[in-house]
Protein backbone atom coordinates (compact mmCIF):
# COMPACT_ATOMS: atom_id res chain seq x y z
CA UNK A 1 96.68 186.20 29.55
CA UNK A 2 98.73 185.37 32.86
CA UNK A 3 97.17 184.23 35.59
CA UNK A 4 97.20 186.69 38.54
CA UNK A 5 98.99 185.70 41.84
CA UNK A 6 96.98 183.58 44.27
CA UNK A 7 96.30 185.60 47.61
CA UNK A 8 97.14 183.70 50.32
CA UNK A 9 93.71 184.14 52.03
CA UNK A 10 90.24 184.74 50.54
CA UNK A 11 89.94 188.48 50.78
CA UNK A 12 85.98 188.35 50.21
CA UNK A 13 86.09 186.28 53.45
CA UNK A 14 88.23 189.00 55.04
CA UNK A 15 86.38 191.74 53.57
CA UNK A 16 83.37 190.11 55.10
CA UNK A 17 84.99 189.77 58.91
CA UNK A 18 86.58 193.78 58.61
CA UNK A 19 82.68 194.41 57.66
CA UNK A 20 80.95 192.02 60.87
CA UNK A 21 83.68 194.44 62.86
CA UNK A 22 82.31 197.93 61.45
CA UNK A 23 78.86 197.34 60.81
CA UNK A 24 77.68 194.29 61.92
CA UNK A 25 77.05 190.71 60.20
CA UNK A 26 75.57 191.19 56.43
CA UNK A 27 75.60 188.15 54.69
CA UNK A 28 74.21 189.85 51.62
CA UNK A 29 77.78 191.84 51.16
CA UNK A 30 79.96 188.85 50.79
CA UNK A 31 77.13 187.23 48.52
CA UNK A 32 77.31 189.97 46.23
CA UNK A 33 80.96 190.07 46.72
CA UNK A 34 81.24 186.41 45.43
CA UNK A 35 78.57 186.90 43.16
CA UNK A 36 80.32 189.67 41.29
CA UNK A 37 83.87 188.30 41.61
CA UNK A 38 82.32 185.19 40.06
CA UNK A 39 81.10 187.43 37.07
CA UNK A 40 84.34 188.61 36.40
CA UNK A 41 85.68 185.16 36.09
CA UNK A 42 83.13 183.75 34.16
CA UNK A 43 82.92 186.42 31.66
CA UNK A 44 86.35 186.83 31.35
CA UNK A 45 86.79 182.79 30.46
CA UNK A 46 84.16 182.60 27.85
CA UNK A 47 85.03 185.91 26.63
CA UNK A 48 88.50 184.41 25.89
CA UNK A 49 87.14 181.47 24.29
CA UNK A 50 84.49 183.18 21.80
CA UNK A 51 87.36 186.24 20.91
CA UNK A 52 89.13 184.17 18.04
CA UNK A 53 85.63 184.04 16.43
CA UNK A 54 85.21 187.51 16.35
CA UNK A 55 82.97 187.46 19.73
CA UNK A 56 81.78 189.07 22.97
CA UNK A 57 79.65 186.22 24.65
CA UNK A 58 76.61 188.86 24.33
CA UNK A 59 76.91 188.31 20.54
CA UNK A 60 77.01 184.93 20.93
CA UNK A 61 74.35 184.33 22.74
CA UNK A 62 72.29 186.65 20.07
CA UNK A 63 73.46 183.84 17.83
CA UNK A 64 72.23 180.98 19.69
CA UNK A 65 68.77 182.43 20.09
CA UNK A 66 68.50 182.99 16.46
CA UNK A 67 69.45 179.47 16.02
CA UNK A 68 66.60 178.49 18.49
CA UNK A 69 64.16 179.96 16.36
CA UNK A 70 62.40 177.78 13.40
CA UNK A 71 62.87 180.18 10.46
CA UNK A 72 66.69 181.61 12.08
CA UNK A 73 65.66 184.89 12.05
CA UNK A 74 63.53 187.13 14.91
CA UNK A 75 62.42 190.73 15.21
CA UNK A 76 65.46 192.73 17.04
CA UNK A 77 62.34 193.66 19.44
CA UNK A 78 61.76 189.43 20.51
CA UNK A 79 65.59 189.40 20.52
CA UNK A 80 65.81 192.46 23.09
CA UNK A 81 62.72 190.13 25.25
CA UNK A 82 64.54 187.09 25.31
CA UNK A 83 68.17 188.35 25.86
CA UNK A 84 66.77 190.63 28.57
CA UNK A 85 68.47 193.96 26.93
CA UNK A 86 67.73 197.23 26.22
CA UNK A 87 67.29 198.23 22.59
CA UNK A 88 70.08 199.73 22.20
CA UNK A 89 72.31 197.16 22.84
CA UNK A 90 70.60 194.72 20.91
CA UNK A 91 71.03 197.08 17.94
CA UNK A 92 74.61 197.16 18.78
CA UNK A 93 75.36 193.60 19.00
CA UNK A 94 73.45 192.63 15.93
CA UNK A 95 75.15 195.43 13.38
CA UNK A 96 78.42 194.13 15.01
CA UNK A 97 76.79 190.70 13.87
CA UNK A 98 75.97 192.34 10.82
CA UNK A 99 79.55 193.72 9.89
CA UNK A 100 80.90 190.55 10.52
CA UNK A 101 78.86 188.55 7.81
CA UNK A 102 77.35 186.45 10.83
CA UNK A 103 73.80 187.81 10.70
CA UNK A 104 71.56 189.94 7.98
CA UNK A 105 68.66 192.12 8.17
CA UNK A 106 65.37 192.73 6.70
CA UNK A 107 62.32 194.67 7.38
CA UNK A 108 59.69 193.05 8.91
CA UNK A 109 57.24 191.82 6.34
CA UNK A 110 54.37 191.50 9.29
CA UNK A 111 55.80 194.99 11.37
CA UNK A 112 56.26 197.98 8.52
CA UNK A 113 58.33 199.88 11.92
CA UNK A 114 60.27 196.66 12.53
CA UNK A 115 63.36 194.70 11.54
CA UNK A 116 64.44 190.90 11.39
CA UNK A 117 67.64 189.71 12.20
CA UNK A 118 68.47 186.30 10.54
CA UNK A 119 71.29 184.12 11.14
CA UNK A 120 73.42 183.71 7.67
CA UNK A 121 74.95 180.40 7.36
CA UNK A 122 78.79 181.92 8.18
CA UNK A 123 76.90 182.80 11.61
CA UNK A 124 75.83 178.73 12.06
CA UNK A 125 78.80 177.75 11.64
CA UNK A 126 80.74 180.13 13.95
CA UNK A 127 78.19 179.46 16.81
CA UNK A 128 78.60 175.74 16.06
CA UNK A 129 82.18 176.10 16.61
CA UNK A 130 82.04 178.45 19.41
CA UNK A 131 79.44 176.55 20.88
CA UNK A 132 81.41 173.18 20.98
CA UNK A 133 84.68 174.92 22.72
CA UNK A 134 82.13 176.30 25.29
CA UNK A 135 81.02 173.22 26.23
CA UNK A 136 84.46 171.70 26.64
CA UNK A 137 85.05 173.93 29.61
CA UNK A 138 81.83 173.82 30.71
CA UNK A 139 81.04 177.69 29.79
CA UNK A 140 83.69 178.04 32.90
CA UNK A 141 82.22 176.21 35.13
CA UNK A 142 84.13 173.00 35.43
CA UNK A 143 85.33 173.60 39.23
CA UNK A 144 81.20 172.90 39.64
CA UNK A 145 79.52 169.18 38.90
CA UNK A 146 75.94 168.99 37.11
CA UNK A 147 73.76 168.87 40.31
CA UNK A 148 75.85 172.05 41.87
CA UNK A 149 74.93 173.81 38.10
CA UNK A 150 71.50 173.04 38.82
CA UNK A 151 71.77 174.11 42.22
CA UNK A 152 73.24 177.68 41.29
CA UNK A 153 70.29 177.85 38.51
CA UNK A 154 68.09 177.23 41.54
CA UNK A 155 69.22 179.48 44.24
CA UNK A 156 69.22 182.36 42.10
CA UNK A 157 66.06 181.77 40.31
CA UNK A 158 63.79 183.89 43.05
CA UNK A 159 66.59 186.93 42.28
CA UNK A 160 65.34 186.45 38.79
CA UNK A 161 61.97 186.11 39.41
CA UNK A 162 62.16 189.15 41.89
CA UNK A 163 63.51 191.52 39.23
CA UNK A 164 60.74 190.67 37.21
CA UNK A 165 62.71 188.92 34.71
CA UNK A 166 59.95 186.59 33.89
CA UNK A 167 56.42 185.50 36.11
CA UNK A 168 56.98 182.66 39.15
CA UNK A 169 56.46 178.96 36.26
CA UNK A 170 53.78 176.64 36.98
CA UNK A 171 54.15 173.36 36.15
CA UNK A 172 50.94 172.53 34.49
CA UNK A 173 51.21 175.77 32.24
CA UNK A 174 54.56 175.15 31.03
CA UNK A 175 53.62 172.01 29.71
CA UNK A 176 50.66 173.12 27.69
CA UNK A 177 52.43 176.26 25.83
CA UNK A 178 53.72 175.51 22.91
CA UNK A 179 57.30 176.71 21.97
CA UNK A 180 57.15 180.17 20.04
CA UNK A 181 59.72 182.03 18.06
């Protein structure tokens, strides 16, 4: 895929200085701005990298959390939780999974209404792969060091936390609970 031409200014900067004109300062419009713009790179790099395996970085990451788990297999309903997706799309992603000999599924032995999604050994190996050319370009974030990663974890952790993807963690609680599937 070429590379588009380089502007030769930062038109999210100049977006952001025609909007101070109209409106007024809003720092949150050029932060979403960025923040969106940033998406589109990011998703478009690992999206390139995870294509030649047959795929999207949603079905890898569907992958990866069935490799988390100790058995390789989780009801699509845990796999919805944890990926933070509706239904739907989990049962998209994993028949894709499915057609592609990456994953199986089962009925639930302990949920008569539910199904298990299992990783099939085809699928460790492609997210092994995948996985390892990922990580050499730092799941596209090699303009950024370690602490900066950490830092963009961090600043964006109270957005998370705010949309009620998960409750505010206290220290002393995450170290008692035990790691579940």
């Amino acid at each position: 895929m070429p590379k588009p031409l380089s502007l030769p200014f930062d038109p999210i900067a100049r977006a952001d200085e025609r909007w101070q004109q109209r409106w007024g300062p809003v720092p949150s419009m050029a932060a979403i701005t960025s923040i969106m713009r940033a998406h589109q790179i990011l998703l478009g790099q690992v999206d390139a990298v995870v294509k030649p395996y047959g795929l999207t970085f949603a079905r890898y990451e569907a992958l990866v959390l069935l490799t988390f788990s100790k058995e390789g297999e989780l009801p699509m309903s845990k796999i919805g939780e944890r990926l933070m997706v509706h239904p739907t799309s989990v049962t998209n992603t994993v028949d894709r999974l499915v057609t592609s000999g990456l994953v199986a599924k089962r009925p639930n032995p302990n949920d008569g209404r539910g199904t298990l999604a299992s990783i099939t050994e085809k699928g460790r190996e492609v997210v092994e792969s995948a996985t390892r050319d990922l990580m050499a370009i730092d799941f596209g974030l090699g303009a950024y060091d370690a602490e900066a990663c950490g830092e963009i974890f961090e600043i964006l952790r109270p957005l998370r936390v705010a949309a009620g993807d998960f409750a505010e963690d206290r220290p002393a609680e995450r170290e008692r609970e035990p790691a579940r599937d």
